[in-house]
C-alpha atoms as a PDB file:
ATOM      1  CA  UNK A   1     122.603  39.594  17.376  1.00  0.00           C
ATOM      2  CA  UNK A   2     121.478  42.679  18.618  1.00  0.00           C
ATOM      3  CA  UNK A   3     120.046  45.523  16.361  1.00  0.00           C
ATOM      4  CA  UNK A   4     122.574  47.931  14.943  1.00  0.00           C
ATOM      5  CA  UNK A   5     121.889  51.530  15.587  1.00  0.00           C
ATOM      6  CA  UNK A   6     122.225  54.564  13.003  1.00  0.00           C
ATOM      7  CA  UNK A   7     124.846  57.324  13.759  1.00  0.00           C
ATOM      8  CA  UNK A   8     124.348  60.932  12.646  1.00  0.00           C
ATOM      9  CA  UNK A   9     127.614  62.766  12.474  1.00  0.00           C
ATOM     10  CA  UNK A  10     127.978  66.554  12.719  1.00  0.00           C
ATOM     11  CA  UNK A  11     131.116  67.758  11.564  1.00  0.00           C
ATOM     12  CA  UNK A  12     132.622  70.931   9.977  1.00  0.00           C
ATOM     13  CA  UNK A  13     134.876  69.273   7.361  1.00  0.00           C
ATOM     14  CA  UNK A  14     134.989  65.781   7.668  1.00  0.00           C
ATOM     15  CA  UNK A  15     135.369  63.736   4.817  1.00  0.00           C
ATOM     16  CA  UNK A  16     135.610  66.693   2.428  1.00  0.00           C
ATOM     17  CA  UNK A  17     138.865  68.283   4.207  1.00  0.00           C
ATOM     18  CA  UNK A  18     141.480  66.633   6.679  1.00  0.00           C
ATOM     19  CA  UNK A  19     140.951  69.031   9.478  1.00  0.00           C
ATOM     20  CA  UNK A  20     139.014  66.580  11.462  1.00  0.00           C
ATOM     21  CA  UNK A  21     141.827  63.954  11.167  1.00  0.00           C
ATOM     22  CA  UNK A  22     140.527  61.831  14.629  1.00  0.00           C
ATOM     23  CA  UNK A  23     137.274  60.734  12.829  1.00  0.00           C
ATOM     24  CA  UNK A  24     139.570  59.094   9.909  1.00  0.00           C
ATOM     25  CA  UNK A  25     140.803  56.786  13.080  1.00  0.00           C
ATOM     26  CA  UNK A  26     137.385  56.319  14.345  1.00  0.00           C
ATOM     27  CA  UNK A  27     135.663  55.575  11.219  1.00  0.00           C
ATOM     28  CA  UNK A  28     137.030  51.595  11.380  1.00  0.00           C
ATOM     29  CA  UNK A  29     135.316  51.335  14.377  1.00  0.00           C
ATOM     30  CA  UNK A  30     132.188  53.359  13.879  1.00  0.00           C
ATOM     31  CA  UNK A  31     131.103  51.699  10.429  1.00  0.00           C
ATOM     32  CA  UNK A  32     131.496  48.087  12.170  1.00  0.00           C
ATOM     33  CA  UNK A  33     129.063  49.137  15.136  1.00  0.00           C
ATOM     34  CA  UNK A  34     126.508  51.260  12.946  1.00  0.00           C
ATOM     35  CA  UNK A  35     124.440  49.830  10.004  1.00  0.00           C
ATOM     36  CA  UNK A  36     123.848  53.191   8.472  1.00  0.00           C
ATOM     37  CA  UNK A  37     126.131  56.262   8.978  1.00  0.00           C
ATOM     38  CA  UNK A  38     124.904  59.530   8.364  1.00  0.00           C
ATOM     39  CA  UNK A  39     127.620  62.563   7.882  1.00  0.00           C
ATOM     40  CA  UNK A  40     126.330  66.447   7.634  1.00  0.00           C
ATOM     41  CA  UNK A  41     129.221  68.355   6.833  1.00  0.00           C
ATOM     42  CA  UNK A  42     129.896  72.351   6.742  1.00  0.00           C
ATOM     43  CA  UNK A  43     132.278  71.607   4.282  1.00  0.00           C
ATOM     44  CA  UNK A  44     131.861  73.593   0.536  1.00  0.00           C
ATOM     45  CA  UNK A  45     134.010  70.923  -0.561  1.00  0.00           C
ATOM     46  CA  UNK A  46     131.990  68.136  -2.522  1.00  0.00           C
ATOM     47  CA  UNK A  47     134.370  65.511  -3.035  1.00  0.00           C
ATOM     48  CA  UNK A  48     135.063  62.803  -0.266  1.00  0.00           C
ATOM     49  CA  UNK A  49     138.760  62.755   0.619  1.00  0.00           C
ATOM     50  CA  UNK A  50     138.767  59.723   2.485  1.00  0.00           C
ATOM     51  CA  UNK A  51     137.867  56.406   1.328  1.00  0.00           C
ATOM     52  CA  UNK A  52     134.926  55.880   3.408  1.00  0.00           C
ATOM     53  CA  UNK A  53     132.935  52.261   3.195  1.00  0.00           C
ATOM     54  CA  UNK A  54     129.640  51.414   1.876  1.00  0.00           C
ATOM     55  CA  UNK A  55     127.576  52.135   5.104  1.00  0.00           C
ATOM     56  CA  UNK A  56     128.236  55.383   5.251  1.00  0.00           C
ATOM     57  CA  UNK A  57     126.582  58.441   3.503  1.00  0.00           C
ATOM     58  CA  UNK A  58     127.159  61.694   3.406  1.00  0.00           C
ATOM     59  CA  UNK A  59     126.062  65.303   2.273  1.00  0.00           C
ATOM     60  CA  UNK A  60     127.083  68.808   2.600  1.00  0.00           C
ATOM     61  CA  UNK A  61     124.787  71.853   4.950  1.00  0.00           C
ATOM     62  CA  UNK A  62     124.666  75.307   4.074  1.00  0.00           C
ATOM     63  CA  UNK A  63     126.225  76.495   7.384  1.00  0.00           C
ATOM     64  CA  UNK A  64     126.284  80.314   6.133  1.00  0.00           C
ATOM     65  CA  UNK A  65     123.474  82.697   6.844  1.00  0.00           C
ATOM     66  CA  UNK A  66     122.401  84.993   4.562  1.00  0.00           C
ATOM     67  CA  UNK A  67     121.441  88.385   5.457  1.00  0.00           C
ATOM     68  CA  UNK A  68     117.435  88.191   5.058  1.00  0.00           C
ATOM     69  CA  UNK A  69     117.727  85.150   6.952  1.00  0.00           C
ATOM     70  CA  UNK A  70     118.792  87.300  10.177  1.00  0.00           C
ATOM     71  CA  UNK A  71     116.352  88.766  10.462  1.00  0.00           C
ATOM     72  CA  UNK A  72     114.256  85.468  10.748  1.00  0.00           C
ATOM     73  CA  UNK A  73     116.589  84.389  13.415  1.00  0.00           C
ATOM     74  CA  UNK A  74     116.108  87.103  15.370  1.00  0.00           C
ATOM     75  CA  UNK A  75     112.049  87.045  15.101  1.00  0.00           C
ATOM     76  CA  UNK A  76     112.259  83.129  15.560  1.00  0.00           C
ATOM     77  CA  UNK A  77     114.143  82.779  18.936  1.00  0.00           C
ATOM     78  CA  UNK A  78     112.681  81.108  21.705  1.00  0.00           C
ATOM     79  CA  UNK A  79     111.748  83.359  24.277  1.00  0.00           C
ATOM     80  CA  UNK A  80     112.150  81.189  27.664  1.00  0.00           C
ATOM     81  CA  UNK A  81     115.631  80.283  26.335  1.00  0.00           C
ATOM     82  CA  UNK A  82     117.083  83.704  25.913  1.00  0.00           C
ATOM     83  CA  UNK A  83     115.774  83.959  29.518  1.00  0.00           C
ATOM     84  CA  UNK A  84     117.548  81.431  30.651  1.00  0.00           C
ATOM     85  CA  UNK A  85     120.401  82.244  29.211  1.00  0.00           C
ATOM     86  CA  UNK A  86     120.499  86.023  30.364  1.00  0.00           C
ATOM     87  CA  UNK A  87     120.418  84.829  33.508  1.00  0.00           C
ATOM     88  CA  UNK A  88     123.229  82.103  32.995  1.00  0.00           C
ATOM     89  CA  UNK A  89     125.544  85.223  32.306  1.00  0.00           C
ATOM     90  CA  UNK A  90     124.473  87.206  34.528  1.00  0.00           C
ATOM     91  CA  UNK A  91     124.488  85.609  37.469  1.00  0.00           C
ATOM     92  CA  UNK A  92     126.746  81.986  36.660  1.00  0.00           C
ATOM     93  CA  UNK A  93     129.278  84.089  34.283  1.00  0.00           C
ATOM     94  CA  UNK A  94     129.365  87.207  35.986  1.00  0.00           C
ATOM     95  CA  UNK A  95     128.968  88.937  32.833  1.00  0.00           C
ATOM     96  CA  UNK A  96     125.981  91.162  31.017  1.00  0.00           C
ATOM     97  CA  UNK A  97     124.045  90.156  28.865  1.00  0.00           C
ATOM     98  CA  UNK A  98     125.154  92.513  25.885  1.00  0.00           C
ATOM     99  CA  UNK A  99     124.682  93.003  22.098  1.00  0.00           C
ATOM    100  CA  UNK A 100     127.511  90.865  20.819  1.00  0.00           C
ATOM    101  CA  UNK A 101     126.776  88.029  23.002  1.00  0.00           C
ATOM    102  CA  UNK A 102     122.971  88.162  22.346  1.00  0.00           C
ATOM    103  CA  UNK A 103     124.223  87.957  18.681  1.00  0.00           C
ATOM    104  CA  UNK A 104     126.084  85.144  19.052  1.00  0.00           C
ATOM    105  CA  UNK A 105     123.419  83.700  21.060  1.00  0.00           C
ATOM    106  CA  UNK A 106     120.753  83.465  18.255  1.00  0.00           C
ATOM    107  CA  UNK A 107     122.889  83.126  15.187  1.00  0.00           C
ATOM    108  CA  UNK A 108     124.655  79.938  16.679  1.00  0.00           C
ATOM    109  CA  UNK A 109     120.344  78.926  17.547  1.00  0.00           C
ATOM    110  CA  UNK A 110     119.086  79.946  13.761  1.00  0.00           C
ATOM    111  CA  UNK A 111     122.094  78.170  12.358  1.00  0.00           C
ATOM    112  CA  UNK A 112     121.348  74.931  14.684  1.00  0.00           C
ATOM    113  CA  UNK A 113     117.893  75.189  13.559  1.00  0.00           C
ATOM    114  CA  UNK A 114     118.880  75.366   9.968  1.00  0.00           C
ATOM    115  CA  UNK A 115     120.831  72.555  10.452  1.00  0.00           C
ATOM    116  CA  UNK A 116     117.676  70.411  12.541  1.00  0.00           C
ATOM    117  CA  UNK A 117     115.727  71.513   9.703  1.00  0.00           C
ATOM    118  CA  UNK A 118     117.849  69.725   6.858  1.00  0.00           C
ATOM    119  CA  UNK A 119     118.627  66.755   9.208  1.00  0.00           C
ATOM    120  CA  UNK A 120     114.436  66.400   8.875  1.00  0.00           C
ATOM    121  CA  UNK A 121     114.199  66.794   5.671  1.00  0.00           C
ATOM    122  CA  UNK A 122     116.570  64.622   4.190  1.00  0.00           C
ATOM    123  CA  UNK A 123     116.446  61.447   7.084  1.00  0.00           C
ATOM    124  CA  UNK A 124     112.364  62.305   7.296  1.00  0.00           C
ATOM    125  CA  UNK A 125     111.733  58.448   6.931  1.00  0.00           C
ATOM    126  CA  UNK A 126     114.859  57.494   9.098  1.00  0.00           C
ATOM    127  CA  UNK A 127     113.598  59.552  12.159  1.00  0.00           C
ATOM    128  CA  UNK A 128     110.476  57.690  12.628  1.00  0.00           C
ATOM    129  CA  UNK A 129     112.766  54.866  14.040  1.00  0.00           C
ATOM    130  CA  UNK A 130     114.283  57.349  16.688  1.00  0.00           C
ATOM    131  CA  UNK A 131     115.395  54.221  19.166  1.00  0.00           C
ATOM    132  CA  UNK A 132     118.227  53.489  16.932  1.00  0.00           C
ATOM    133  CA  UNK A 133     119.286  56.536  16.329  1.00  0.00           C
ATOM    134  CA  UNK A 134     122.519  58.395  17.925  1.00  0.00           C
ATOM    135  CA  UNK A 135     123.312  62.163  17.355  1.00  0.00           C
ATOM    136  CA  UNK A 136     127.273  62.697  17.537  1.00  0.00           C
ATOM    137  CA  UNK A 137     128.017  66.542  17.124  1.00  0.00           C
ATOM    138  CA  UNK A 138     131.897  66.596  16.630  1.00  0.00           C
ATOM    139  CA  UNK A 139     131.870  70.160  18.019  1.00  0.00           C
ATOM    140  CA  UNK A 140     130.123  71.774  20.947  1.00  0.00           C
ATOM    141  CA  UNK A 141     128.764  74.048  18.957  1.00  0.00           C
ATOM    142  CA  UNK A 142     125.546  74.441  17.025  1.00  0.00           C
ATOM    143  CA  UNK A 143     126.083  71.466  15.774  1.00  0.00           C
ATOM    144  CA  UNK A 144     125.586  70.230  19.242  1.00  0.00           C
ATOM    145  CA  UNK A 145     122.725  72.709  19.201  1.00  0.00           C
ATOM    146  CA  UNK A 146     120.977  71.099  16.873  1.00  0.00           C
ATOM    147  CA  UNK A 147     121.374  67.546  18.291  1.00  0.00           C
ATOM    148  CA  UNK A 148     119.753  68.764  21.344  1.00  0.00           C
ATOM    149  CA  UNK A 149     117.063  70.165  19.691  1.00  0.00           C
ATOM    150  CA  UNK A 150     116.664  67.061  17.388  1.00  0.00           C
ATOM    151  CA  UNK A 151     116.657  65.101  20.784  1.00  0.00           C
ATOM    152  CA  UNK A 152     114.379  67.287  22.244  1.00  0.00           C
ATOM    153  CA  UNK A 153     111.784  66.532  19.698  1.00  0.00           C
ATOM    154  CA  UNK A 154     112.567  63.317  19.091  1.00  0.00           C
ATOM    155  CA  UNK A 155     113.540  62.467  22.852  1.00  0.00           C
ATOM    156  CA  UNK A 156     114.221  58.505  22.220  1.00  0.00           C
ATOM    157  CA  UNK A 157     117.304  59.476  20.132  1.00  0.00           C
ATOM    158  CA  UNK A 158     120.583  59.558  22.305  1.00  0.00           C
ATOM    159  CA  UNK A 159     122.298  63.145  21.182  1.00  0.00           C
ATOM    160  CA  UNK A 160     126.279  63.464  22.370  1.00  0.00           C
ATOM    161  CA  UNK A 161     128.966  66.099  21.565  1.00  0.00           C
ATOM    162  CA  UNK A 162     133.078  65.832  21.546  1.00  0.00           C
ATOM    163  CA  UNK A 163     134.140  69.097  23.812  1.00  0.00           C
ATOM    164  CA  UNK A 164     137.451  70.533  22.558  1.00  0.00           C
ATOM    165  CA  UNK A 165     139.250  73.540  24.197  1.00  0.00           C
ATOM    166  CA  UNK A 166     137.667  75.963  22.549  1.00  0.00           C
ATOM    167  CA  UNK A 167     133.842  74.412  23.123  1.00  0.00           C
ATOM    168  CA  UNK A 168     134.492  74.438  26.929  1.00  0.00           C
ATOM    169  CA  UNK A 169     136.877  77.106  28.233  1.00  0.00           C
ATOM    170  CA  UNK A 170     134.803  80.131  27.582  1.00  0.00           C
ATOM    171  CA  UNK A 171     138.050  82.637  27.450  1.00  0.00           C
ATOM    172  CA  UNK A 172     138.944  81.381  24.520  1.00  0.00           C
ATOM    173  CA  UNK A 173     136.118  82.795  22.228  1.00  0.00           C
ATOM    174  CA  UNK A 174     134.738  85.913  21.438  1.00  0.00           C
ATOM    175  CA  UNK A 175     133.352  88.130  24.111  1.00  0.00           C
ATOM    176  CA  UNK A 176     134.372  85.396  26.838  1.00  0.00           C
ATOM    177  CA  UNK A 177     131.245  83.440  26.078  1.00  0.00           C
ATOM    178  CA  UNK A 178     129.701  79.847  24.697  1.00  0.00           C
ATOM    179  CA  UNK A 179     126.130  80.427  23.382  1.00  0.00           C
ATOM    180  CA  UNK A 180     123.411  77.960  25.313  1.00  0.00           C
ATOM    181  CA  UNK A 181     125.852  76.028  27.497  1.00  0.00           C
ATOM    182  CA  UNK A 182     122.515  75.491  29.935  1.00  0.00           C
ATOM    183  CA  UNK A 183     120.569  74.431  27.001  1.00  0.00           C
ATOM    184  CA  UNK A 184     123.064  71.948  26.353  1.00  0.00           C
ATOM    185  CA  UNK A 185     123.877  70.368  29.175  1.00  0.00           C
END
């Protein structure tokens, strides 16, 4: 019998809330096919809502940013990437580059790093057997961010993200525009 592999979920709610109600369906399947399940949820909640079985684990991210922390996002962004992604809206969007997009740009990038950073931490022993390991970001979002970035340093890992209308079609968010969509893909 093949080796079972270790799933890292990213999710906003799920299992504190019911506003992720696809993963309850999924969660059969994905605790038969994964030894060890790890959930990171944006949730304040603290409570499980779900009856979830043994295999599975779960803990709670600090998704919000405080003020002095800004300012740390702002001196921490990667500079090629902010190049990249100027030039992504300038010339693929047909937009500018301006103040509320760059904005959006590095908060969604400090909170992914937050996230990467906590990930580390608390899986520190788990990551050293990175072959095993998938990344499954529920959103395209930062949370998606971060698996890249997690797969980027640890680049045996397999990192995926569920798209939903608002992660793709980039009229549907504020200022027309998806932070890092290059990055991502």
């Amino acid at each position: 019998m093949p080796d079972k592999k270790t799933l890292i979920l990213l999710t906003d709610f799920f299992p504190f809330e019911a506003y992720e109600p696809y993963l309850e369906n999924e969660f059969k399947y994905l605790s038969e096919a994964f030894e060890k399940i790890f959930i990171f949820s944006a949730s304040e909640k603290q409570k499980a809502i779900y009856d979830l079985p043994a295999n599975i684990l779960y803990y709670n991210f600090p998704a919000n940013i405080q003020m002095s922390s800004k300012v740390n996002a702002l001196l921490s962004f990667d500079k090629g990437l902010f190049k990249t992604e100027k030039k992504f809206v300038n010339s693929g969007l047909q937009q500018k580059m301006d103040l509320i997009k760059i904005k959006i740009m590095i908060m969604e990038y400090f909170k992914a790093k937050m996230l990467m950073k906590y990930i580390k931490k608390t899986l520190h022993e788990k990551l050293n057997n990175q072959g095993n390991i998938i990344i499954y970001s529920y959103w395209c979002d930062y949370k998606a961010i971060s698996a890249a970035l997690l797969k980027k340093e640890f680049p045996r890992m397999k990192a995926i993200s569920r798209a939903h209308g608002w992660d793709v079609y980039f009229e549907r968010n504020t200022a027309g525009y998806l932070p890092l969509r290059t990055f991502l893909f």
